[in-house]
C-alpha atoms as a PDB file:
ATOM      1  CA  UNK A   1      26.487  39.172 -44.078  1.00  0.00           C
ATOM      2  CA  UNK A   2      23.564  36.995 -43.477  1.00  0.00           C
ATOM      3  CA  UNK A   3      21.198  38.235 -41.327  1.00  0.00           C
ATOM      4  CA  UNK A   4      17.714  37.153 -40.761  1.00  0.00           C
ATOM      5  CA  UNK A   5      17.919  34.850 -43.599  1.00  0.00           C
ATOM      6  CA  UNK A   6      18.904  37.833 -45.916  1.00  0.00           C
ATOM      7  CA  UNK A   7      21.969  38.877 -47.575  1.00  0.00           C
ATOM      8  CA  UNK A   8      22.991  42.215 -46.687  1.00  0.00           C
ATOM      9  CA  UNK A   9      25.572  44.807 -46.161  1.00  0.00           C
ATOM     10  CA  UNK A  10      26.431  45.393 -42.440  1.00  0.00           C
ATOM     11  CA  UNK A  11      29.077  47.730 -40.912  1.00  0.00           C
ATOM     12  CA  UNK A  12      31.446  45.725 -38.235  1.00  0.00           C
ATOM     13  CA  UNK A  13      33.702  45.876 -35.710  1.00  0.00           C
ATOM     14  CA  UNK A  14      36.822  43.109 -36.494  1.00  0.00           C
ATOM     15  CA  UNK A  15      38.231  41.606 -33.202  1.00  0.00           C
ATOM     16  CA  UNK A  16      40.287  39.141 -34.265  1.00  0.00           C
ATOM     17  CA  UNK A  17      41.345  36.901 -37.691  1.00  0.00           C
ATOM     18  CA  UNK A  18      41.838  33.690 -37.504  1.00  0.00           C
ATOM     19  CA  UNK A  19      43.396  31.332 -40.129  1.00  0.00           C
ATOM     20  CA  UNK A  20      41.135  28.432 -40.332  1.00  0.00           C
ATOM     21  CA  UNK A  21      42.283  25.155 -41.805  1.00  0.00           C
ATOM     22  CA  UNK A  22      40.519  21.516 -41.185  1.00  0.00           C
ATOM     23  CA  UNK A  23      43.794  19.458 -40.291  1.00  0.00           C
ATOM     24  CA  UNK A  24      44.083  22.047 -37.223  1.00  0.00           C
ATOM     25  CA  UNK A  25      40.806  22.595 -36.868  1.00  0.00           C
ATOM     26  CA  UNK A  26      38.975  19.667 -37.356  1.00  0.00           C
ATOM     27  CA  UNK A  27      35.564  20.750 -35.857  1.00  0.00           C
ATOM     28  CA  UNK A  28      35.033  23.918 -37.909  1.00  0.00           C
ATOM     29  CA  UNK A  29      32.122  22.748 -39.999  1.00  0.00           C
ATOM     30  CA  UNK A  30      30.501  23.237 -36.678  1.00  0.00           C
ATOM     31  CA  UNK A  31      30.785  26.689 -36.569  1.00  0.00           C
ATOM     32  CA  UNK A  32      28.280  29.109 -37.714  1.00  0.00           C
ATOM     33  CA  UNK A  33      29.396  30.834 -40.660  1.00  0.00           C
ATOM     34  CA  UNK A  34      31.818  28.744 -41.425  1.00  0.00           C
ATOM     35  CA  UNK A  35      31.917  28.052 -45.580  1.00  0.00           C
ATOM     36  CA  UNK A  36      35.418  26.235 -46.182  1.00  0.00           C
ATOM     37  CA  UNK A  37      38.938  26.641 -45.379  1.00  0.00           C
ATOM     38  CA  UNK A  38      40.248  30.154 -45.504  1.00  0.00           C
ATOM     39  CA  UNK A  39      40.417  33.383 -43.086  1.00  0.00           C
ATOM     40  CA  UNK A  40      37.779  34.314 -41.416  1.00  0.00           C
ATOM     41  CA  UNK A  41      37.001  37.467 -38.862  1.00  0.00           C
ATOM     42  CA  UNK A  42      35.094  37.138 -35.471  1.00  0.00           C
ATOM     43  CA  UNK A  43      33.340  40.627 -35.777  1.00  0.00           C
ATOM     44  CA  UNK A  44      30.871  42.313 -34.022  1.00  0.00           C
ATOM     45  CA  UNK A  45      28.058  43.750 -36.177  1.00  0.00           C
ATOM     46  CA  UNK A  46      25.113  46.427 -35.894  1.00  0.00           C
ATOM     47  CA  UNK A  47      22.062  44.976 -35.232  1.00  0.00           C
ATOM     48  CA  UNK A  48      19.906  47.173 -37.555  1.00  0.00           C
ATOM     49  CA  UNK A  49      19.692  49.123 -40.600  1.00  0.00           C
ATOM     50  CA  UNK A  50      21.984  52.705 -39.733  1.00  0.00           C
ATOM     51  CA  UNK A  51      19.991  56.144 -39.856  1.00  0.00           C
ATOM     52  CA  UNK A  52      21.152  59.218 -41.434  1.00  0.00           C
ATOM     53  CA  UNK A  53      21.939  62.033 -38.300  1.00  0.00           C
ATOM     54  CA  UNK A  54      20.260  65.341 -39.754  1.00  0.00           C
ATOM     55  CA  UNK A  55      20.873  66.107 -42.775  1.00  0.00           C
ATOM     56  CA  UNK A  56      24.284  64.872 -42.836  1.00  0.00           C
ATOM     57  CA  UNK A  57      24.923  63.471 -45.998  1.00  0.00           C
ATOM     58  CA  UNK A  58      28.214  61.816 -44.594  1.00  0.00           C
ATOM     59  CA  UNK A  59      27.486  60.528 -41.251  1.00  0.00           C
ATOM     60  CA  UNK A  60      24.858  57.782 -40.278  1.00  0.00           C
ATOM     61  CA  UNK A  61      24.268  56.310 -36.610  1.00  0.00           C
ATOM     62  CA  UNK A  62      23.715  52.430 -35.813  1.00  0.00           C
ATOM     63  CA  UNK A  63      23.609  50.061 -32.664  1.00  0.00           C
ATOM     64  CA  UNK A  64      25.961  47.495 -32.097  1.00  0.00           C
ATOM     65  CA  UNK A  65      24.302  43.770 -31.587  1.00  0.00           C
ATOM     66  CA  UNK A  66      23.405  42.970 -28.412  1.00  0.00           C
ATOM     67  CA  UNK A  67      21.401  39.833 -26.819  1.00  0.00           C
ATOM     68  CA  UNK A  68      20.504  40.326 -23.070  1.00  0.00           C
ATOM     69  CA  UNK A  69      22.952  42.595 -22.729  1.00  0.00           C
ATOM     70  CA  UNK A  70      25.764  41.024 -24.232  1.00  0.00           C
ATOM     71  CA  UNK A  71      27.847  41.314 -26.988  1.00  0.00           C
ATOM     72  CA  UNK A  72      27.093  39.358 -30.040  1.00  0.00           C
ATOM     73  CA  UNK A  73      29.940  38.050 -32.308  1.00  0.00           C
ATOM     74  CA  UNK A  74      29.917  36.494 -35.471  1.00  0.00           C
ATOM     75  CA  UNK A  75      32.228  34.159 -37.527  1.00  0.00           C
ATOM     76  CA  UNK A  76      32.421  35.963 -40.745  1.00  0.00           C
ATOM     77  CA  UNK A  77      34.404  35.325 -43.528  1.00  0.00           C
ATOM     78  CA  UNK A  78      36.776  37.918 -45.292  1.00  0.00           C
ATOM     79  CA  UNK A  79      36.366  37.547 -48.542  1.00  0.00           C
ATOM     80  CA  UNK A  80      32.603  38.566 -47.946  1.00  0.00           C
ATOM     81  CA  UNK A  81      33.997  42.245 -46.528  1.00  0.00           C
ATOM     82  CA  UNK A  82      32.797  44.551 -49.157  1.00  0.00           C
ATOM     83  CA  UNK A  83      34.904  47.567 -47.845  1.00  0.00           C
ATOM     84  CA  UNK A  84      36.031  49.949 -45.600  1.00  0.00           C
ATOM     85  CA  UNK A  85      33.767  51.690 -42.798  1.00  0.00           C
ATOM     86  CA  UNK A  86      34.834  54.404 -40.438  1.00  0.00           C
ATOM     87  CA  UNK A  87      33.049  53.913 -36.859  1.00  0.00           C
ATOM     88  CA  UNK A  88      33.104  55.930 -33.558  1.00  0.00           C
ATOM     89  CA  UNK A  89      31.377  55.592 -30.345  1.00  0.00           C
ATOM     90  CA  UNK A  90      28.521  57.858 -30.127  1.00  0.00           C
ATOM     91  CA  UNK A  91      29.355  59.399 -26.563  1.00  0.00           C
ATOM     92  CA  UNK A  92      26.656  60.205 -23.994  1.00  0.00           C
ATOM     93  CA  UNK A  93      24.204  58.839 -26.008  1.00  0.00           C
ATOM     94  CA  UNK A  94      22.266  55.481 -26.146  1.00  0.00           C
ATOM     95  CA  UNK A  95      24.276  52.198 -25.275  1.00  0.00           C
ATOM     96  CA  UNK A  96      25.871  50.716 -27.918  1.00  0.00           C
ATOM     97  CA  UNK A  97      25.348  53.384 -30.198  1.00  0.00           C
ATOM     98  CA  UNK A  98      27.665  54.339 -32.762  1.00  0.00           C
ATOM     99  CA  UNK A  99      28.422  56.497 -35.904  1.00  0.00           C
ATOM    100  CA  UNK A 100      30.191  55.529 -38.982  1.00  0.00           C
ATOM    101  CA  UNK A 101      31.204  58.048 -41.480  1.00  0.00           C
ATOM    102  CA  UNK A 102      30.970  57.520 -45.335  1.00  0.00           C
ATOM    103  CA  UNK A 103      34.877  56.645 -46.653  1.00  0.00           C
ATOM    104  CA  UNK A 104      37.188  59.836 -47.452  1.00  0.00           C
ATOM    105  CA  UNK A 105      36.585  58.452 -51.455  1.00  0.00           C
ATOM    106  CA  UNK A 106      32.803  59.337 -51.425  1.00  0.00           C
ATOM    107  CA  UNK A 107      32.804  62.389 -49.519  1.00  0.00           C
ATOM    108  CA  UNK A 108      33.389  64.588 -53.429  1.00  0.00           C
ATOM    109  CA  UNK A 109      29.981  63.226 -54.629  1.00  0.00           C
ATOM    110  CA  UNK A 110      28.065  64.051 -52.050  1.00  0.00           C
ATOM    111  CA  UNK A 111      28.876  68.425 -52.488  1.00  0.00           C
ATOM    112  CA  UNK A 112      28.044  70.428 -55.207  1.00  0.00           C
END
């Protein structure tokens, strides 16, 4: 995802697909994010760099993006999704927080 004018891997929430094509859609180049005809995902992202919790080596906490208190959404497209992320809400603790766990696949090369 581009963020801040850099390229860089952010966990997301998908909320919808959408299947964009210019005949039907004849106003998508106006659209932020928007590269071509294709699918695309409205997602909402974290808004900074996740932290490791302890010394968990499989579970990290971020904060979803928010602007005055609102959600922020983004028009991604899919075939930038690198892979998989497992997230949870982070109960009881600071709004908007969240955890995401490191895919099922990994977790062998991070025990001895």
């Amino acid at each position: 995802m581009l963020l801040d004018g850099r390229l860089r891997k952010v966990p997301a929430q998908i909320i919808f697909f959408v299947d964009v094509n210019e005949e039907l859609c004849p106003y998508a180049g106006n659209i932020t994010g928007y590269r071509g005809e294709g699918t695309y995902a409205v997602i909402h992202s974290m808004e900074e760099e996740t932290i490791t919790v302890g010394s968990s080596q499989l579970l990290t906490r971020g904060i979803r993006e928010m602007r005055d208190e609102k959600n922020v959404f983004h028009f991604q497209w899919v075939d930038s999704f690198v892979n998989p992320a497992f997230v949870v809400d982070n109960i009881g603790c600071p709004k908007n927080s969240l955890f995401l766990l490191t895919p099922r696949s990994e977790w062998a090369k991070e025990f001895l």
